[in-house]
PDB file of N, CA and C in Angstrom:
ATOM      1  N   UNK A   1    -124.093  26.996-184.621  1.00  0.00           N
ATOM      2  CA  UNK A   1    -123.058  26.079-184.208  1.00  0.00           C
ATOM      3  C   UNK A   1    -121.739  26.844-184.097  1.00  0.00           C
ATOM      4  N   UNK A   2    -120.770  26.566-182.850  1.00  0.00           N
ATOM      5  CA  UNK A   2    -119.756  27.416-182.741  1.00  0.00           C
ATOM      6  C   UNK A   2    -118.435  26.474-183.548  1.00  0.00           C
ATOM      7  N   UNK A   3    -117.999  27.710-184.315  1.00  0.00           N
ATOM      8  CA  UNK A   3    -116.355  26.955-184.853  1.00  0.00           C
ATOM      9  C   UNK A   3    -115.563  26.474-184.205  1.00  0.00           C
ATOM     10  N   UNK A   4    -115.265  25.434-184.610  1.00  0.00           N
ATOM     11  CA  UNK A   4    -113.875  24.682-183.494  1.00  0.00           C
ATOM     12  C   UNK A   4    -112.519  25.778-183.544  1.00  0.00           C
ATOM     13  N   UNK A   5    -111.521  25.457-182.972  1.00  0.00           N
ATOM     14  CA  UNK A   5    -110.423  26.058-183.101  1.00  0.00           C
ATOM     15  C   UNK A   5    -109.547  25.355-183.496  1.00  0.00           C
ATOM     16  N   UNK A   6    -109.007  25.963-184.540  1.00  0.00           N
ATOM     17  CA  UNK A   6    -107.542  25.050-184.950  1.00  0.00           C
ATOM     18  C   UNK A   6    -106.593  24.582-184.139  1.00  0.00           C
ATOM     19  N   UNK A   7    -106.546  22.977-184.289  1.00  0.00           N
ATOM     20  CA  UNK A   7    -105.655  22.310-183.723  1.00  0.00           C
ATOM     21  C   UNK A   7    -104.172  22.994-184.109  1.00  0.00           C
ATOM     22  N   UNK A   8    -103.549  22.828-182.885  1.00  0.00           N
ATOM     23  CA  UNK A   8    -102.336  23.553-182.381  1.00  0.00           C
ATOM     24  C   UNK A   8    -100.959  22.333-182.621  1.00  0.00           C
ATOM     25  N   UNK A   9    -100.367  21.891-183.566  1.00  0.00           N
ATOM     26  CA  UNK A   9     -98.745  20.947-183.119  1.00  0.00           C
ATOM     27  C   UNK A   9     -97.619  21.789-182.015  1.00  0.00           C
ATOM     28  N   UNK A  10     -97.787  20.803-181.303  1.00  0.00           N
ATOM     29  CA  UNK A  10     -96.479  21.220-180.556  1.00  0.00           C
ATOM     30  C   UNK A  10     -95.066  20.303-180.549  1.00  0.00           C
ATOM     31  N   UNK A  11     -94.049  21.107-181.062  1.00  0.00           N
ATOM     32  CA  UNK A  11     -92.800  20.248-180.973  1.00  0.00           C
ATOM     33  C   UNK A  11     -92.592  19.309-179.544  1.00  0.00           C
ATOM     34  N   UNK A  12     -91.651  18.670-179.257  1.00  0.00           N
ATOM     35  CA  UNK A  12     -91.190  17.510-178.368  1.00  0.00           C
ATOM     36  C   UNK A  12     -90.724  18.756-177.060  1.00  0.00           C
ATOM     37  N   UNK A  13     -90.014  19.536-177.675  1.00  0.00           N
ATOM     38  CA  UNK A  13     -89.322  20.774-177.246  1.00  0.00           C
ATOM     39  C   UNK A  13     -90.360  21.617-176.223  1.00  0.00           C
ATOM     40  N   UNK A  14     -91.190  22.056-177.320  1.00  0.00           N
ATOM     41  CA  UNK A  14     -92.049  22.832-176.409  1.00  0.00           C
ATOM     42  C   UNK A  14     -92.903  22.323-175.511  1.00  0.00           C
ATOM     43  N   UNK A  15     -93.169  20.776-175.872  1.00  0.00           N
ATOM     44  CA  UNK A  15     -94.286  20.465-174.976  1.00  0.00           C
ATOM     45  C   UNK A  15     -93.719  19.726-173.368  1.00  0.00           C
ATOM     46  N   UNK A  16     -92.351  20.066-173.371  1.00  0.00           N
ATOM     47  CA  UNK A  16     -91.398  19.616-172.254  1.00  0.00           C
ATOM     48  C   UNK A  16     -90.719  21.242-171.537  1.00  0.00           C
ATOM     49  N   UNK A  17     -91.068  21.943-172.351  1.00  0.00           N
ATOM     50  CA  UNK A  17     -91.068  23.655-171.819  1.00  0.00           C
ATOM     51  C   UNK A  17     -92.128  23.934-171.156  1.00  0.00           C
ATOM     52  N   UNK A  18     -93.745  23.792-171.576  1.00  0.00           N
ATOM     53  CA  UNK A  18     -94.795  23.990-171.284  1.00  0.00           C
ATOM     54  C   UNK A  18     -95.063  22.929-169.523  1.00  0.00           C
ATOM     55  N   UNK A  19     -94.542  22.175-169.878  1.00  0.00           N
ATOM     56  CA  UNK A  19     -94.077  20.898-168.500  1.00  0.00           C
ATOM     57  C   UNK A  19     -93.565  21.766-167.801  1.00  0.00           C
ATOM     58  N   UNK A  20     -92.405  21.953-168.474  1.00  0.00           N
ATOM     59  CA  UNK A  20     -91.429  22.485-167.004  1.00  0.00           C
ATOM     60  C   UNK A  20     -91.782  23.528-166.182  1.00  0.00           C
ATOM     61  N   UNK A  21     -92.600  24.618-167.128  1.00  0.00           N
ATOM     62  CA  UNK A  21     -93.202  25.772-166.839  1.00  0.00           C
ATOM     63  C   UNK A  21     -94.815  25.566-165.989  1.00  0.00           C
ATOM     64  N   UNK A  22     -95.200  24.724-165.870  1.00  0.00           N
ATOM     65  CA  UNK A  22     -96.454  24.253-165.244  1.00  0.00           C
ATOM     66  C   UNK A  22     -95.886  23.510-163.524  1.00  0.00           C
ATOM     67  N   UNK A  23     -94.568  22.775-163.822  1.00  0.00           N
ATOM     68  CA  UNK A  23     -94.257  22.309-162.758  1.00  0.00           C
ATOM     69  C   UNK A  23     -93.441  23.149-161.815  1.00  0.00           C
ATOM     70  N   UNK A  24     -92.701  24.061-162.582  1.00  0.00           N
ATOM     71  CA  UNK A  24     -92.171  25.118-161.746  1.00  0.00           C
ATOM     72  C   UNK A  24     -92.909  26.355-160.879  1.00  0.00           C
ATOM     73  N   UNK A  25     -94.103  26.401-161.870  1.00  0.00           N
ATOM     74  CA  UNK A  25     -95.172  27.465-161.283  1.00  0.00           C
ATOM     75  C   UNK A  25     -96.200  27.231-160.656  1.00  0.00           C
ATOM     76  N   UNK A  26     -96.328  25.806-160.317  1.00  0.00           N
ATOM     77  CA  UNK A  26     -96.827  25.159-159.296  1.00  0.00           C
ATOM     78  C   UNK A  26     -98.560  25.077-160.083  1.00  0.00           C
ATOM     79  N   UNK A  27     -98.446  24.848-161.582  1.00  0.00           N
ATOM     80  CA  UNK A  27     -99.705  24.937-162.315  1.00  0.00           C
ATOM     81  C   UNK A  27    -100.887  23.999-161.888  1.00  0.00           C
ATOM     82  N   UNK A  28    -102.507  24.213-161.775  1.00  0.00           N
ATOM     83  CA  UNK A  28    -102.988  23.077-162.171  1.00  0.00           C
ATOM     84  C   UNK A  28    -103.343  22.676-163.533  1.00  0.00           C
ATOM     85  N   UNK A  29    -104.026  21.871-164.107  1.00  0.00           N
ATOM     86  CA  UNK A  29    -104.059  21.846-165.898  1.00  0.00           C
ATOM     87  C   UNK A  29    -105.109  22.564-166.165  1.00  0.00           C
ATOM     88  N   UNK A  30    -106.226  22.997-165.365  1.00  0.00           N
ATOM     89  CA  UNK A  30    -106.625  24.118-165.986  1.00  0.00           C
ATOM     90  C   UNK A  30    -106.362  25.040-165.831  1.00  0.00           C
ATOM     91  N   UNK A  31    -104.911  25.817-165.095  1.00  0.00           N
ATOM     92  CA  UNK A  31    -104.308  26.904-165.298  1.00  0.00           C
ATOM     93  C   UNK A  31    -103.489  26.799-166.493  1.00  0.00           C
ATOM     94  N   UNK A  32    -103.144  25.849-166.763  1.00  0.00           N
ATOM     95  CA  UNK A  32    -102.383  25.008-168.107  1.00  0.00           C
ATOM     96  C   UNK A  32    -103.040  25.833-169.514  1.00  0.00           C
ATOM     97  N   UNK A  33    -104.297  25.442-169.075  1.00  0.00           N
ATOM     98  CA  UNK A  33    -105.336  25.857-170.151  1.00  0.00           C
ATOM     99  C   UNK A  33    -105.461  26.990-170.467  1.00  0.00           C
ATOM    100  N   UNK A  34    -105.737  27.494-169.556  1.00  0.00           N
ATOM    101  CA  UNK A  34    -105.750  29.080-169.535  1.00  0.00           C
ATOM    102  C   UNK A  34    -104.660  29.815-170.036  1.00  0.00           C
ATOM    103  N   UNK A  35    -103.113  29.450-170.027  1.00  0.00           N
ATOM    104  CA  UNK A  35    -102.028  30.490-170.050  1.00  0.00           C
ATOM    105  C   UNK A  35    -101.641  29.608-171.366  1.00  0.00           C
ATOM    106  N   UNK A  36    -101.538  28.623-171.510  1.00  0.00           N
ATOM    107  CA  UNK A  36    -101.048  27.613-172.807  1.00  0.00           C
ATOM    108  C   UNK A  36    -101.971  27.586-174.190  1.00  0.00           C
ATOM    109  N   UNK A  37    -103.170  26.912-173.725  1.00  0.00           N
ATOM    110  CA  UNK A  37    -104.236  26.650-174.543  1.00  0.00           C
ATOM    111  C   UNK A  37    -104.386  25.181-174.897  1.00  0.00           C
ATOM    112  N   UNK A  38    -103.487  24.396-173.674  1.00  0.00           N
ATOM    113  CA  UNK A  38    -103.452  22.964-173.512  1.00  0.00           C
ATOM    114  C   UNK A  38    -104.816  22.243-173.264  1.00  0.00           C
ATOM    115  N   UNK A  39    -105.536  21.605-173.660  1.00  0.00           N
ATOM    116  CA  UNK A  39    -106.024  21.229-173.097  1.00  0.00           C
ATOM    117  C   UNK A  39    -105.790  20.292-171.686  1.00  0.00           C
ATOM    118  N   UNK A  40    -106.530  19.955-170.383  1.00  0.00           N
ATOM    119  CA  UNK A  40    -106.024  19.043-169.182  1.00  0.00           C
ATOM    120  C   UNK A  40    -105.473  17.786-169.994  1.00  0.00           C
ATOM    121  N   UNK A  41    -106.467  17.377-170.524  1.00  0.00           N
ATOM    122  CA  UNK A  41    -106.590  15.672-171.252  1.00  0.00           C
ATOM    123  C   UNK A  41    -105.097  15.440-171.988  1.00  0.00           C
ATOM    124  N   UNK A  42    -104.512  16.417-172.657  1.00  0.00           N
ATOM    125  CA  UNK A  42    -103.265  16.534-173.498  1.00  0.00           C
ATOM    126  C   UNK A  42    -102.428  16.729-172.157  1.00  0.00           C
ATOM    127  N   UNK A  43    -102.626  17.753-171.272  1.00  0.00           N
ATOM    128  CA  UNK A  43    -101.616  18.151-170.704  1.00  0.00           C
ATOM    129  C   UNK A  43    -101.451  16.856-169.809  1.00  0.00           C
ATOM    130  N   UNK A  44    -102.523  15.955-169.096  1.00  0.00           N
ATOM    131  CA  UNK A  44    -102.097  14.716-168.828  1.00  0.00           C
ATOM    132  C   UNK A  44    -101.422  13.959-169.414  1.00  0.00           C
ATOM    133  N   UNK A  45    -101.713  13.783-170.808  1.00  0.00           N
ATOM    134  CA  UNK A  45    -100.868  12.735-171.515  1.00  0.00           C
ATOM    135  C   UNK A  45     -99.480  12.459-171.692  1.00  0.00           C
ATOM    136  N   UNK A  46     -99.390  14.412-171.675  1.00  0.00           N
ATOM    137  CA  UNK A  46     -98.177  15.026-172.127  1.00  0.00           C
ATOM    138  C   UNK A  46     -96.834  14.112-170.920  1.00  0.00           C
ATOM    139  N   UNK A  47     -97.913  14.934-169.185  1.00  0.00           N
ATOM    140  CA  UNK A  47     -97.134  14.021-168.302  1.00  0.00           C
ATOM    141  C   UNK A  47     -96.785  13.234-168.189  1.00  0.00           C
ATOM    142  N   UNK A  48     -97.927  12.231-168.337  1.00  0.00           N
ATOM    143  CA  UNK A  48     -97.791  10.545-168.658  1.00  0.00           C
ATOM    144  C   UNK A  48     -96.235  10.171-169.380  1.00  0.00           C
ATOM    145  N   UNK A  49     -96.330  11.185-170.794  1.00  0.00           N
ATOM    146  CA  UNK A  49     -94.958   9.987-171.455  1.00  0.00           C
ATOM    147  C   UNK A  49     -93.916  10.860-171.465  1.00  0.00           C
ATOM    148  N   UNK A  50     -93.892  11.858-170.927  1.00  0.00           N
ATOM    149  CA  UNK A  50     -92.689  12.347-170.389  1.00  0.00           C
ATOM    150  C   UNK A  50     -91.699  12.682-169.128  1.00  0.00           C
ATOM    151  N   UNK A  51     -93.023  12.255-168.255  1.00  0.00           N
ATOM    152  CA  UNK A  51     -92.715  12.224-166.833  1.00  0.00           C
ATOM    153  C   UNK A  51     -92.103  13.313-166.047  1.00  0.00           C
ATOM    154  N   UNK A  52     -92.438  14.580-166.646  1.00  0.00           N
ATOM    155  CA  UNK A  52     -92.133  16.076-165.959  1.00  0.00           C
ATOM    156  C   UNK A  52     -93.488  16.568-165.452  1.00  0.00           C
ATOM    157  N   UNK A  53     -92.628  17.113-164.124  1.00  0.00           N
ATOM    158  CA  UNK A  53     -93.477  17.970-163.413  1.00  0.00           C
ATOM    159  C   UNK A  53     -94.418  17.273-162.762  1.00  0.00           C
ATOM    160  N   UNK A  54     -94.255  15.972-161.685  1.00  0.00           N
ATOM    161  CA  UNK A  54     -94.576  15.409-161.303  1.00  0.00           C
ATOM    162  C   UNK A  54     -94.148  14.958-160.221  1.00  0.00           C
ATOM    163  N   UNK A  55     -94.302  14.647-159.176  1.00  0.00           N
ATOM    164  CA  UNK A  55     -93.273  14.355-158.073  1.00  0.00           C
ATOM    165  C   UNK A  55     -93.843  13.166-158.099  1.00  0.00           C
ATOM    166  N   UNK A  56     -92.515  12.102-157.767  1.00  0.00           N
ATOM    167  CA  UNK A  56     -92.307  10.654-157.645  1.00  0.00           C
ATOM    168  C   UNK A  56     -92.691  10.234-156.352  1.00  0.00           C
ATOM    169  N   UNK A  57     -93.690   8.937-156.595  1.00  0.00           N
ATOM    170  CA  UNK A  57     -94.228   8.577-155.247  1.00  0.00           C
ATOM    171  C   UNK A  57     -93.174   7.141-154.948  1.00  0.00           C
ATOM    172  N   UNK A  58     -92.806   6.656-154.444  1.00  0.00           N
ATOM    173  CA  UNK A  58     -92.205   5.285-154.315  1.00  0.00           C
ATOM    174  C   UNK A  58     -93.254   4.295-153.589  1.00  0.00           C
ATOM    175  N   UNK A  59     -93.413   3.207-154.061  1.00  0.00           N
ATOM    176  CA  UNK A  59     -94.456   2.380-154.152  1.00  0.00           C
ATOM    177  C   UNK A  59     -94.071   1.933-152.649  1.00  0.00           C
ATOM    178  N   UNK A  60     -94.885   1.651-151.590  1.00  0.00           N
ATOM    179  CA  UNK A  60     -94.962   1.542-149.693  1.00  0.00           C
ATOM    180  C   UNK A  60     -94.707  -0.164-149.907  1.00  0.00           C
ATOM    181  N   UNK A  61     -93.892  -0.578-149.534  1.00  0.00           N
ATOM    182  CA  UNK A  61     -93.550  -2.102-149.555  1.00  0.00           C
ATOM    183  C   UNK A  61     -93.415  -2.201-148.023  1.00  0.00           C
ATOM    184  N   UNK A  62     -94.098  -3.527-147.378  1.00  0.00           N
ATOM    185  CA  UNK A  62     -93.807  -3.904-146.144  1.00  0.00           C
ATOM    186  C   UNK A  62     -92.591  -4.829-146.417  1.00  0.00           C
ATOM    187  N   UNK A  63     -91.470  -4.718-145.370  1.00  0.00           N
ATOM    188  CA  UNK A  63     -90.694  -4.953-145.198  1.00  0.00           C
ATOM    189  C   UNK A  63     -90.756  -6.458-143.893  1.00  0.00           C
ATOM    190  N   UNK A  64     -91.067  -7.810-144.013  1.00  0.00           N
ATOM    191  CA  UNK A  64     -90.615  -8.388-143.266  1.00  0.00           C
ATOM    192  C   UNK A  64     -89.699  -8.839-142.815  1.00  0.00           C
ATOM    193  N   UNK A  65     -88.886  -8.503-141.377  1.00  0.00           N
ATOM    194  CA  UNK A  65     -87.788  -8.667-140.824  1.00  0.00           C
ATOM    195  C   UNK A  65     -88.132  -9.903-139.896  1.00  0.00           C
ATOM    196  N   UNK A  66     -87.053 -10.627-139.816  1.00  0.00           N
ATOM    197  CA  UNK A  66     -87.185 -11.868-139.172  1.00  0.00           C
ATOM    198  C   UNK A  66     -86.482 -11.912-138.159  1.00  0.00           C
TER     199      UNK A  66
END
């Protein structure tokens, strides 16, 4: 059976560095993985409640003009 690896804490700090650095370098999350040791699943979450490194879609509303 293979050993797990010790779970890693990351401050508020770093895990909005690790963001910025994924969104600036045009990362996917398993390049995330690879250079961080993020897992995708975290590094989603991470996005989710911090909302970096993401580009904003604006929701397509039809507009009826009368």
């Amino acid at each position: 059976m293979a050993a797990r690896k010790k779970r890693t804490r990351y401050s508020e700090a770093e895990r909005k560095k690790i963001l910025e650095a994924a969104a600036s370098g045009g990362l996917t999350a398993e390049a995330v993985k690879k250079q961080f040791g993020v897992t995708p699943v975290t590094y989603y979450s991470w996005r989710k409640k911090y909302g970096v490194g993401r580009k904003r879609r604006g929701r397509r509303t039809s507009c009826a003009t009368s």
